[in-house]
N, C-alpha and C. Protein backbone atom coordinates (compact mmCIF):
# COMPACT_ATOMS: atom_id res chain seq x y z
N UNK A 1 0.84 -1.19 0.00
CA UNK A 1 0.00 0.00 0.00
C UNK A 1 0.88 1.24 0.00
N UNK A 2 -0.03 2.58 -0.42
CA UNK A 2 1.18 3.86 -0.33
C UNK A 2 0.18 4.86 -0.28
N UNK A 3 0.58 5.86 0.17
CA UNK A 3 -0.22 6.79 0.55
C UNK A 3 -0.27 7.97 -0.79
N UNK A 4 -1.61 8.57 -0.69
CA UNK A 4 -1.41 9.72 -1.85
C UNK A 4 -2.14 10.47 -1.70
N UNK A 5 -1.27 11.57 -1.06
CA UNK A 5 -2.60 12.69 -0.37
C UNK A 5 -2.89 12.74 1.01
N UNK A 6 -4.24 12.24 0.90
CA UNK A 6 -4.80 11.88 2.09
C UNK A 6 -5.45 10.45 1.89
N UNK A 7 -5.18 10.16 1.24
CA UNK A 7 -5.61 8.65 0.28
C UNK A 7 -4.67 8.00 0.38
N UNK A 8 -5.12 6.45 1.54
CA UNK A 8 -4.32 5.69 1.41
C UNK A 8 -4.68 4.14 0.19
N UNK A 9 -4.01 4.21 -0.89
CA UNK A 9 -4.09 2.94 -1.62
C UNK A 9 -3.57 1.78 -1.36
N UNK A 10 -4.38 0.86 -1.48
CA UNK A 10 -4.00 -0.54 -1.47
C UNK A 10 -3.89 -1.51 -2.27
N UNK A 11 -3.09 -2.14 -2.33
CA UNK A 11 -2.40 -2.94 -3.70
C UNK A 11 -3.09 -4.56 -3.51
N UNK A 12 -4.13 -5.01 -4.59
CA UNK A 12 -4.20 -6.56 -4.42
C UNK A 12 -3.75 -6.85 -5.95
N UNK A 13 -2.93 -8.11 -5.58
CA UNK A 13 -2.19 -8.79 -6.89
C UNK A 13 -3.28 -9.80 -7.06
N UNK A 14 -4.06 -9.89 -7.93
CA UNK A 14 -4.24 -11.19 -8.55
C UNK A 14 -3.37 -11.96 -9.45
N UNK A 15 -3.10 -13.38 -9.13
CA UNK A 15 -2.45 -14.23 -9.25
C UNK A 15 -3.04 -15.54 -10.27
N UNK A 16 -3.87 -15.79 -9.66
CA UNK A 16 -4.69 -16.82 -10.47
C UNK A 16 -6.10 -16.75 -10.15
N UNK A 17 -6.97 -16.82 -11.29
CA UNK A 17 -7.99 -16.99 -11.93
C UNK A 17 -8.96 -18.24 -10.98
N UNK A 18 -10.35 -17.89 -10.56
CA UNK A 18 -11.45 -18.55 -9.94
C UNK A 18 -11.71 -18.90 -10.57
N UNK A 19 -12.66 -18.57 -11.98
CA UNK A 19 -13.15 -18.82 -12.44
C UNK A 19 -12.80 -19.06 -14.05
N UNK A 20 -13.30 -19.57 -14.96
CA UNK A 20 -13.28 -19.33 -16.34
C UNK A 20 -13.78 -18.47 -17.24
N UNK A 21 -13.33 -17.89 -17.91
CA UNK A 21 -14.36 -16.77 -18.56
C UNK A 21 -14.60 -17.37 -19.88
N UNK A 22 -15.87 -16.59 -20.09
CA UNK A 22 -16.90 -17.58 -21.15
C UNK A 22 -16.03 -17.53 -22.82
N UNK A 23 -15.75 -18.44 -23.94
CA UNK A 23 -15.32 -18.12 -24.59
C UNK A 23 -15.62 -16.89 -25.48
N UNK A 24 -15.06 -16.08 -26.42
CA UNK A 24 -15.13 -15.44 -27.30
C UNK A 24 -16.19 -15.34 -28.49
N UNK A 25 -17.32 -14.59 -28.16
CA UNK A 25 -18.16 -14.98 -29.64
C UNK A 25 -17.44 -14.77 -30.71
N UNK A 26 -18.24 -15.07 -31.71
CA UNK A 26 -17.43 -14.89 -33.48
C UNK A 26 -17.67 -13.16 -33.63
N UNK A 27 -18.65 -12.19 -33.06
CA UNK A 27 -18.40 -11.34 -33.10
C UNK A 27 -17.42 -10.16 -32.90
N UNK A 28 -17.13 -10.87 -31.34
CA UNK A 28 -15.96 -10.14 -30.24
C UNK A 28 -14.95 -10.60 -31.31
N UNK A 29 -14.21 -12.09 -31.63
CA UNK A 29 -13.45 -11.85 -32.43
C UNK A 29 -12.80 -11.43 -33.82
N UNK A 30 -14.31 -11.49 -34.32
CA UNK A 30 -13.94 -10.43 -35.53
C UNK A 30 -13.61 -9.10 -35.21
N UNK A 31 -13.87 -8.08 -34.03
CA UNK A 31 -13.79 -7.21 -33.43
C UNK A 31 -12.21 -7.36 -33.27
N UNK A 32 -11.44 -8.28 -32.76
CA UNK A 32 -10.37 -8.74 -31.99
C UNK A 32 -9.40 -8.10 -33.10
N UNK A 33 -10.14 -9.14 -34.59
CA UNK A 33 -9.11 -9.20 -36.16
C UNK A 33 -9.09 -7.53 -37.10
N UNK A 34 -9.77 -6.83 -36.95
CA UNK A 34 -9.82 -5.97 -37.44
C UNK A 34 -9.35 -4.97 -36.19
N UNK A 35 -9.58 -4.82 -34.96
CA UNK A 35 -8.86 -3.75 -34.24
C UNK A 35 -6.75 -3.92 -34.53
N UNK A 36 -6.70 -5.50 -34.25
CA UNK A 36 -5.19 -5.93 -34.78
C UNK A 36 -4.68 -5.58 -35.44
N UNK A 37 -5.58 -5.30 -36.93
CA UNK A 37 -5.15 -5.10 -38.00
C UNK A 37 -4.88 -3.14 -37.92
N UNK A 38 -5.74 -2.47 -37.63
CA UNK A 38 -5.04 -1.49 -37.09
C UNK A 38 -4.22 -0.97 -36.21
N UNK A 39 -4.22 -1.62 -35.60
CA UNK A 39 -2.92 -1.55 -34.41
C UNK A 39 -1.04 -1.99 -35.12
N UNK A 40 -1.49 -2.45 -35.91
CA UNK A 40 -0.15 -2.90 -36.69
C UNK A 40 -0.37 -2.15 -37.77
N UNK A 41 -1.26 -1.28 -38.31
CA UNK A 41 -0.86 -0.08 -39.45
C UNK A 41 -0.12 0.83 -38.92
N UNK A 42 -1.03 1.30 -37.72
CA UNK A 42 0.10 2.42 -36.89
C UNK A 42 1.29 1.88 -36.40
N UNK A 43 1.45 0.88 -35.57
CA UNK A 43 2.53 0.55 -34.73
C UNK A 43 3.62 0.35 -36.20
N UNK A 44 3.19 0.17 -36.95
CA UNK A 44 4.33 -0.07 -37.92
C UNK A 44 4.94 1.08 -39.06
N UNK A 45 4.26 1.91 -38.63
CA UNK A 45 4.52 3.10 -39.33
C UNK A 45 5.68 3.55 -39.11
N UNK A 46 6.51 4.11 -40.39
CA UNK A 46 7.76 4.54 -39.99
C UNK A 46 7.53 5.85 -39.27
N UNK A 47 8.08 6.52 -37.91
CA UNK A 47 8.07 6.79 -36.87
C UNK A 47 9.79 7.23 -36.92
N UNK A 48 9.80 8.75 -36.75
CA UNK A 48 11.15 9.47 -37.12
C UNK A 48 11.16 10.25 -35.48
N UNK A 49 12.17 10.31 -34.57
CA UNK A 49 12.78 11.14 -33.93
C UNK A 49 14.19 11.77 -33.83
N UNK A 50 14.31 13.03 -33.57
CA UNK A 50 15.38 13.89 -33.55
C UNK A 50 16.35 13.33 -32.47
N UNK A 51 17.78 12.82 -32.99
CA UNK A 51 18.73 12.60 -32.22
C UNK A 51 20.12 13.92 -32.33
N UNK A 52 21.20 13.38 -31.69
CA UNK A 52 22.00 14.21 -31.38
C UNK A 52 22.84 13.45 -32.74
N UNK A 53 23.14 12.39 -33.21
CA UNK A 53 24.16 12.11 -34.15
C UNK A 53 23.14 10.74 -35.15
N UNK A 54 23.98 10.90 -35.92
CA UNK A 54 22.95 9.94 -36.73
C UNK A 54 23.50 10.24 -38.19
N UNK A 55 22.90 9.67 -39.00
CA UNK A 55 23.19 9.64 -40.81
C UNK A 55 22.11 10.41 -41.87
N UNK A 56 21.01 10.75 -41.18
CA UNK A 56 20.26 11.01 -41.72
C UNK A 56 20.06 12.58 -41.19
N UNK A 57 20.10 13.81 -41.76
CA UNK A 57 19.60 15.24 -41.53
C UNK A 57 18.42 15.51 -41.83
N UNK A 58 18.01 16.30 -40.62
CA UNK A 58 16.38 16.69 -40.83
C UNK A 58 16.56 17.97 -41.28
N UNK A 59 16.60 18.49 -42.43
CA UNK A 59 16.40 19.81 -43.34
C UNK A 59 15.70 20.75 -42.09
N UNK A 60 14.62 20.92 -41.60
CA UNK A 60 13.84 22.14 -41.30
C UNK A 60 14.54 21.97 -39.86
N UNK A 61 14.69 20.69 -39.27
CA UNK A 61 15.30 21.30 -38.00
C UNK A 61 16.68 21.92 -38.03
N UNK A 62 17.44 21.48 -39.20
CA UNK A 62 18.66 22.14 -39.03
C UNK A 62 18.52 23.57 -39.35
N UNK A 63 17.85 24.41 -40.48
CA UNK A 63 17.15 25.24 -40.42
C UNK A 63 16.56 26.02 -39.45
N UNK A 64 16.28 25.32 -38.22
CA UNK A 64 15.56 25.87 -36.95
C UNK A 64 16.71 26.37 -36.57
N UNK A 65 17.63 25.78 -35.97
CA UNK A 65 18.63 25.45 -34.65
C UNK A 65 19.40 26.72 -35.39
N UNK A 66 19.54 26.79 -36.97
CA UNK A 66 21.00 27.47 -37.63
C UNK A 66 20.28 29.09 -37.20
N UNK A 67 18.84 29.27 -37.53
CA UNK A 67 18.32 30.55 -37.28
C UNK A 67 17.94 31.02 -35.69
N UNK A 68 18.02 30.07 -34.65
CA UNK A 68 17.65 30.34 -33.58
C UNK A 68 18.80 30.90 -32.78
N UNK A 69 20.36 29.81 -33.41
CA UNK A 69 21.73 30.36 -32.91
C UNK A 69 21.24 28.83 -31.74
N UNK A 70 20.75 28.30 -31.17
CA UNK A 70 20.61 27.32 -30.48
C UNK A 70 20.65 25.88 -30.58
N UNK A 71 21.63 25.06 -30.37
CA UNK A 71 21.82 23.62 -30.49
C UNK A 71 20.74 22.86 -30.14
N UNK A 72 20.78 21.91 -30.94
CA UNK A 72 20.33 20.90 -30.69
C UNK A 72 19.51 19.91 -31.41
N UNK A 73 19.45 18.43 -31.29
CA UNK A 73 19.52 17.25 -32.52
C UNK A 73 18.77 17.51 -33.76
N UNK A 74 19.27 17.26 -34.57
CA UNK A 74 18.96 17.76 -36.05
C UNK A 74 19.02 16.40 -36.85
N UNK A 75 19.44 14.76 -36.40
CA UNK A 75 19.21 13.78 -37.13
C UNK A 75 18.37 12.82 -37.03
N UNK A 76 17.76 12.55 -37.85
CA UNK A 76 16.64 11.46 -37.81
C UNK A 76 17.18 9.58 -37.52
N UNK A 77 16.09 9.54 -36.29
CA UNK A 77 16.22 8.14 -36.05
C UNK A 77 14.84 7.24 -36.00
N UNK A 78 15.35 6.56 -37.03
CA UNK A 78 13.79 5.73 -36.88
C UNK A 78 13.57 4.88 -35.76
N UNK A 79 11.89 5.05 -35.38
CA UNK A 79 11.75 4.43 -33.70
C UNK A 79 10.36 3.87 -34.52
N UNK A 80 9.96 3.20 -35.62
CA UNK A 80 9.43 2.40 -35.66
C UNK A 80 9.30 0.87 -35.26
N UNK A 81 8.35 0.08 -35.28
CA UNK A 81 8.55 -1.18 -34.08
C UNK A 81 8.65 -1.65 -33.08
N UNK A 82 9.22 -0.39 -32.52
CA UNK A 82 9.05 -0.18 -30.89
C UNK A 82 7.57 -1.01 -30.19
N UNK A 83 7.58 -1.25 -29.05
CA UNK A 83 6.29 -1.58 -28.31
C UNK A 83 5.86 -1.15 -27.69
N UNK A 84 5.20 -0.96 -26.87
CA UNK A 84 4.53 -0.16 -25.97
C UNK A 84 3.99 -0.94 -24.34
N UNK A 85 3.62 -0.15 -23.73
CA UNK A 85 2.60 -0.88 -22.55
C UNK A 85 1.28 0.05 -22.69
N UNK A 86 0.04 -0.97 -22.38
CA UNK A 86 -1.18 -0.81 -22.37
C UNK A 86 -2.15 -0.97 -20.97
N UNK A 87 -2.66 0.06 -20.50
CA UNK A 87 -3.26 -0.21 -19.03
C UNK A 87 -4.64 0.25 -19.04
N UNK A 88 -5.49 -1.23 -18.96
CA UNK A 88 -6.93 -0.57 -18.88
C UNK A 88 -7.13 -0.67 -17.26
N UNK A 89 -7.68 0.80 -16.60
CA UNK A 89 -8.32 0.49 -15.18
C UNK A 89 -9.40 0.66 -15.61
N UNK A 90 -10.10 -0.23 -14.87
CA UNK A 90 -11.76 -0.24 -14.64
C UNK A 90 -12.15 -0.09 -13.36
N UNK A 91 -13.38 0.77 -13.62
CA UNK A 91 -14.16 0.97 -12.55
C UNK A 91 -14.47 -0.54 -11.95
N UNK A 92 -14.36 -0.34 -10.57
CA UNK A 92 -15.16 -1.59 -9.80
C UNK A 92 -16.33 -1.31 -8.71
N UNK A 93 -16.54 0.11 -8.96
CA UNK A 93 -17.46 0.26 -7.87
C UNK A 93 -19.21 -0.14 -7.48
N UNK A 94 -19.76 0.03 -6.62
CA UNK A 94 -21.09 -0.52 -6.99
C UNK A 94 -21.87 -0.57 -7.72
N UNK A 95 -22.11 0.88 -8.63
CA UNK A 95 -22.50 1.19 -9.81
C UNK A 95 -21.91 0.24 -10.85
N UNK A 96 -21.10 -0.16 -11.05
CA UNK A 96 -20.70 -1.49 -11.96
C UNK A 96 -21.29 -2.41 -11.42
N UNK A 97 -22.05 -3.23 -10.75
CA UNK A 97 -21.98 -4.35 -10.84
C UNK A 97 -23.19 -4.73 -11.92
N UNK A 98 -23.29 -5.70 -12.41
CA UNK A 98 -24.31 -6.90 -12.80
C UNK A 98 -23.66 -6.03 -14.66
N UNK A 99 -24.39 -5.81 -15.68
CA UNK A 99 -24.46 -5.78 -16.84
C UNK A 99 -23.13 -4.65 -16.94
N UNK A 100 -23.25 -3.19 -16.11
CA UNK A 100 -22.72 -2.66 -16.81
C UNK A 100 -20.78 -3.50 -16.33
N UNK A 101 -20.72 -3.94 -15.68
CA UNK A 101 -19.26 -4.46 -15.45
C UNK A 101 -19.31 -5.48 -16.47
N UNK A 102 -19.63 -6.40 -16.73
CA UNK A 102 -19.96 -7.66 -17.80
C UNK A 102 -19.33 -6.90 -19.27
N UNK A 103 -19.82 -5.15 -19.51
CA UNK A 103 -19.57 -4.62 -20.89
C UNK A 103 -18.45 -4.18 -20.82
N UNK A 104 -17.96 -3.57 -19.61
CA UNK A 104 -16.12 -3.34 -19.28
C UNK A 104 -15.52 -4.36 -19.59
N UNK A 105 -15.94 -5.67 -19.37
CA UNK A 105 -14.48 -6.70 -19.16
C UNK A 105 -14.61 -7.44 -20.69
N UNK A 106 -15.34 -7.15 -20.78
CA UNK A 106 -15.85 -7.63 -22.55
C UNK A 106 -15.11 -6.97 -23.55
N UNK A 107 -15.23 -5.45 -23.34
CA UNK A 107 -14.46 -4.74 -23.90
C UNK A 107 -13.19 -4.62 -23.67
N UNK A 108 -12.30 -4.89 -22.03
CA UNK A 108 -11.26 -5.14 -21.99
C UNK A 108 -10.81 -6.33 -22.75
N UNK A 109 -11.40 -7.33 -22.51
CA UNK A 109 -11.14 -8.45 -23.08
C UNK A 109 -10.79 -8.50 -24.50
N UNK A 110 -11.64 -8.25 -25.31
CA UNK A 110 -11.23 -7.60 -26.82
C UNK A 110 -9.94 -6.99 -27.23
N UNK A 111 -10.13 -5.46 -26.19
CA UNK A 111 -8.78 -5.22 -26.71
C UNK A 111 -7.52 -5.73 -26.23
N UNK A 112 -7.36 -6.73 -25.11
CA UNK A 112 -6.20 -7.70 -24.81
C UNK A 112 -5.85 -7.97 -25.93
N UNK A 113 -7.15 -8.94 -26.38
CA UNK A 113 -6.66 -9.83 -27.63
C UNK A 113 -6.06 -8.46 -28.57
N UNK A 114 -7.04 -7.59 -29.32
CA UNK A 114 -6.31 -6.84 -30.36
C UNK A 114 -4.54 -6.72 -30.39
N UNK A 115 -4.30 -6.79 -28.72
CA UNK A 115 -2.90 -6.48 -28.66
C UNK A 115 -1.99 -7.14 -28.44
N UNK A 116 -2.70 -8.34 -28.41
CA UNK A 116 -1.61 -9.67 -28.18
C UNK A 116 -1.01 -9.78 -29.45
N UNK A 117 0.62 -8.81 -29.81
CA UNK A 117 1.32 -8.64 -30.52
C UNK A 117 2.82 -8.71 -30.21
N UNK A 118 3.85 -8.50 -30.45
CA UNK A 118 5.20 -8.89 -30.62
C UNK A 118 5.38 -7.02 -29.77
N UNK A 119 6.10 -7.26 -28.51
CA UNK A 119 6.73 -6.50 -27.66
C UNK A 119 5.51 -4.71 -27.51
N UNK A 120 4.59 -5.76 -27.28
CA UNK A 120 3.16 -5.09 -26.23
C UNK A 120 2.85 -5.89 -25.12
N UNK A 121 2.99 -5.09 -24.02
CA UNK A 121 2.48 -5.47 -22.67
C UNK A 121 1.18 -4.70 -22.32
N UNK A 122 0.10 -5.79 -21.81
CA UNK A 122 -1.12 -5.12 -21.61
C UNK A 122 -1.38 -5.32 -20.35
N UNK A 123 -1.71 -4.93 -19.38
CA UNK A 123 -1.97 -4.60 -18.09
C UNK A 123 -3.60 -4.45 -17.81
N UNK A 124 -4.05 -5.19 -17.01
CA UNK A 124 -5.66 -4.29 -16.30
C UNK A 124 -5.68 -4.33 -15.25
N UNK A 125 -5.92 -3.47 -14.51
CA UNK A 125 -6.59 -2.75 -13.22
C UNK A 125 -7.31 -2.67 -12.73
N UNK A 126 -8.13 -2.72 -11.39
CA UNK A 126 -9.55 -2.78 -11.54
C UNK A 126 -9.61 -1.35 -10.10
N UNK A 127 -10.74 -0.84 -9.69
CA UNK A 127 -10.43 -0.03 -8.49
C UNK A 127 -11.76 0.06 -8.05
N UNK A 128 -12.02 0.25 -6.70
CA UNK A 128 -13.16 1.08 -5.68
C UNK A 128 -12.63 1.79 -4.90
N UNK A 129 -13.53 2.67 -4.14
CA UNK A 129 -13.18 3.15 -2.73
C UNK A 129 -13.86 2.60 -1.75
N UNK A 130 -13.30 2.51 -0.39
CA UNK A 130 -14.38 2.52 1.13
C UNK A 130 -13.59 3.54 1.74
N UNK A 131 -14.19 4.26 1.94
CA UNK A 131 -14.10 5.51 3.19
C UNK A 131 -12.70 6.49 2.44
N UNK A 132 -11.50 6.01 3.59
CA UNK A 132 -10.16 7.16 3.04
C UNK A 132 -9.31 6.27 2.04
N UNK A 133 -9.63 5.06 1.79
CA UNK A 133 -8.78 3.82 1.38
C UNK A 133 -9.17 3.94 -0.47
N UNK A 134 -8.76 3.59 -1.09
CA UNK A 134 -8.40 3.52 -2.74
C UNK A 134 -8.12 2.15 -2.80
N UNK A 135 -9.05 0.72 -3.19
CA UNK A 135 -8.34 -0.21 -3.70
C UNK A 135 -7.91 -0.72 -4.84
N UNK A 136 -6.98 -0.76 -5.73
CA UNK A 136 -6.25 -1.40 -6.56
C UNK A 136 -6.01 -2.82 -6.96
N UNK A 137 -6.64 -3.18 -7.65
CA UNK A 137 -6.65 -4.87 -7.82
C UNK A 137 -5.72 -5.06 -9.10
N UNK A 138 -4.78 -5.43 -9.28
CA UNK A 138 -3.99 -5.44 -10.65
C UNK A 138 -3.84 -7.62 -10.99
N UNK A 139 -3.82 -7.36 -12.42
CA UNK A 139 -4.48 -8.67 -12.80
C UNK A 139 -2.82 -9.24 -13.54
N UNK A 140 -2.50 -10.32 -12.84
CA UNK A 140 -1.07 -10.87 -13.29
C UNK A 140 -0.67 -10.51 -14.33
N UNK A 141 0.04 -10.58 -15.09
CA UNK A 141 0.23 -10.48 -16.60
C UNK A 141 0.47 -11.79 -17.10
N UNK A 142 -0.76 -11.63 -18.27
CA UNK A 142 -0.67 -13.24 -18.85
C UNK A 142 -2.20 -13.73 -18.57
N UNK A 143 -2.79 -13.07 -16.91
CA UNK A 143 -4.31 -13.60 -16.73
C UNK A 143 -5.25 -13.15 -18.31
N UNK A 144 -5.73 -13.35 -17.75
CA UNK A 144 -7.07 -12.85 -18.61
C UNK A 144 -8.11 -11.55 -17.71
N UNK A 145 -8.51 -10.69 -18.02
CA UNK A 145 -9.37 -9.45 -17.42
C UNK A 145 -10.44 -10.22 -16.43
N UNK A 146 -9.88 -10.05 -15.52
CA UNK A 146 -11.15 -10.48 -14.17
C UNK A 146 -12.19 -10.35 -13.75
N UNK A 147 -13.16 -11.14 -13.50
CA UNK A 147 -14.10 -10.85 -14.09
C UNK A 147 -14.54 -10.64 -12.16
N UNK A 148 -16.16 -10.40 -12.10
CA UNK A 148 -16.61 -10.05 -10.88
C UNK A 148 -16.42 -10.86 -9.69
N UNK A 149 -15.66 -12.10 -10.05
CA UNK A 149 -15.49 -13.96 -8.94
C UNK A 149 -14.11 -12.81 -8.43
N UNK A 150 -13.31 -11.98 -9.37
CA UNK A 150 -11.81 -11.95 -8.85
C UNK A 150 -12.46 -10.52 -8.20
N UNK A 151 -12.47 -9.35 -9.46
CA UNK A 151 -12.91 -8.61 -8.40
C UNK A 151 -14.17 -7.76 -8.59
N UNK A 152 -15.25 -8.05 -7.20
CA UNK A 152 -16.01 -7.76 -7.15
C UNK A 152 -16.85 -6.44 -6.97
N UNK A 153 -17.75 -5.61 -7.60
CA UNK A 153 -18.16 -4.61 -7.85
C UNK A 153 -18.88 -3.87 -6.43
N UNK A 154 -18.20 -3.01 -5.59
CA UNK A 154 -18.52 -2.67 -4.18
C UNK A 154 -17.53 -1.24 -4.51
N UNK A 155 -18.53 -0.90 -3.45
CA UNK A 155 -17.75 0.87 -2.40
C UNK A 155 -18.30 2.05 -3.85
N UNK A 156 -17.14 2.47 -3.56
CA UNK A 156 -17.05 3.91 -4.44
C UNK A 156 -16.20 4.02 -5.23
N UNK A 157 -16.51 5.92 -6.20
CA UNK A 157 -15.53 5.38 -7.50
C UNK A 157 -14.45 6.40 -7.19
N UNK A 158 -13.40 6.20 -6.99
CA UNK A 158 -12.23 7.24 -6.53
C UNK A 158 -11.45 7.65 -7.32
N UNK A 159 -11.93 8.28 -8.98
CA UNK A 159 -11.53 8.38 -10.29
C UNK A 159 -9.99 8.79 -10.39
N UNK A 160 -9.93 9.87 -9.26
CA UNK A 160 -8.89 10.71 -9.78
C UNK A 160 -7.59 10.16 -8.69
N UNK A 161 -8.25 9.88 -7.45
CA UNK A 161 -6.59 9.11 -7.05
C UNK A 161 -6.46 7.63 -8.00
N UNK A 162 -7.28 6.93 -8.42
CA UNK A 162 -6.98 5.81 -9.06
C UNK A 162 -6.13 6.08 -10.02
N UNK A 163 -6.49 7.39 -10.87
CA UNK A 163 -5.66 7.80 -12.08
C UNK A 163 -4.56 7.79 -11.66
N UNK A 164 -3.99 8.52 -10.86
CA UNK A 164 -3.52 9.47 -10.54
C UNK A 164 -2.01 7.91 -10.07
N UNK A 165 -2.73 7.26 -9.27
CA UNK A 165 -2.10 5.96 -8.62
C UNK A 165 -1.36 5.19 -10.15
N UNK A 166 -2.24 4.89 -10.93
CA UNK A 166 -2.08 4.13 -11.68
C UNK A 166 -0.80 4.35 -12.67
């Protein structure tokens, strides 16, 4: 746990899975195949940042730096391919429980899959409040999005330290 503010948060690791979650309709995964498929247009896009040395000159920044009288990187480095990390928190508070939590983890669930790709890490979160406390439920990496057996829909919604935590 750690404090933030006046908000103390508390950390639960889920580890392993209660229950099973229901398979994938043919819908969700057509959903799955076409979000993928954009996720690898962008992620694969060539993707240029300004370094300090390199082979390649960026015309307008050298242009910048020569008229400003001020240094600084003027060569292009490609940072395409790179991966990323992905963190869905979800609400867990009472107001979630029964249908509308069922459409969160559905939708988390989806986009797991979309991103189950070559050097993407996806992460989910889940959170409530009781009283001064913030809880944090974070879901192993590798589980699958937890459903209401792991963590269950209670307390309050503590939007902005959760953010803020996360």
């Amino acid at each position: 746990s750690r404090n933030l503010g006046a908000t103390k948060v508390v950390f639960k690791d889920i580890t392993t899975r209660t229950t099973v979650p229901a398979p994938m309709t043919v819908e969700d995964r057509r959903t799955v195949v076409r979000m993928r498929e954009i996720f690898h247009r962008v992620k694969n896009r060539a993707a240029k940042t300004l370094c300090e040395d390199g082979v390649e000159i960026d015309v307008q920044a050298l242009i910048a730096h020569k008229v400003s009288g001020q240094a600084g990187p003027v060569f292009r480095t490609d940072v395409s391919g790179r991966g990323f990390k992905a963190l869905v928190l979800t609400d867990r508070s009472s107001s979630m429980s029964g249908e509308p939590s069922q459409a969160v983890e559905r939708a988390a669930r989806i986009l797991r899959g979309a991103l189950k790709m070559p050097h993407v890490e996806f992460h989910s979160w889940g959170f409530h409040g009781m009283g001064e406390r913030v809880y944090l439920s974070r879901i192993a990496h590798g589980l699958d999005v937890a459903d209401s057996a792991e963590m269950p829909a209670t307390g309050t919604t503590p939007m902005g330290a959760s953010v803020r935590c996360a």
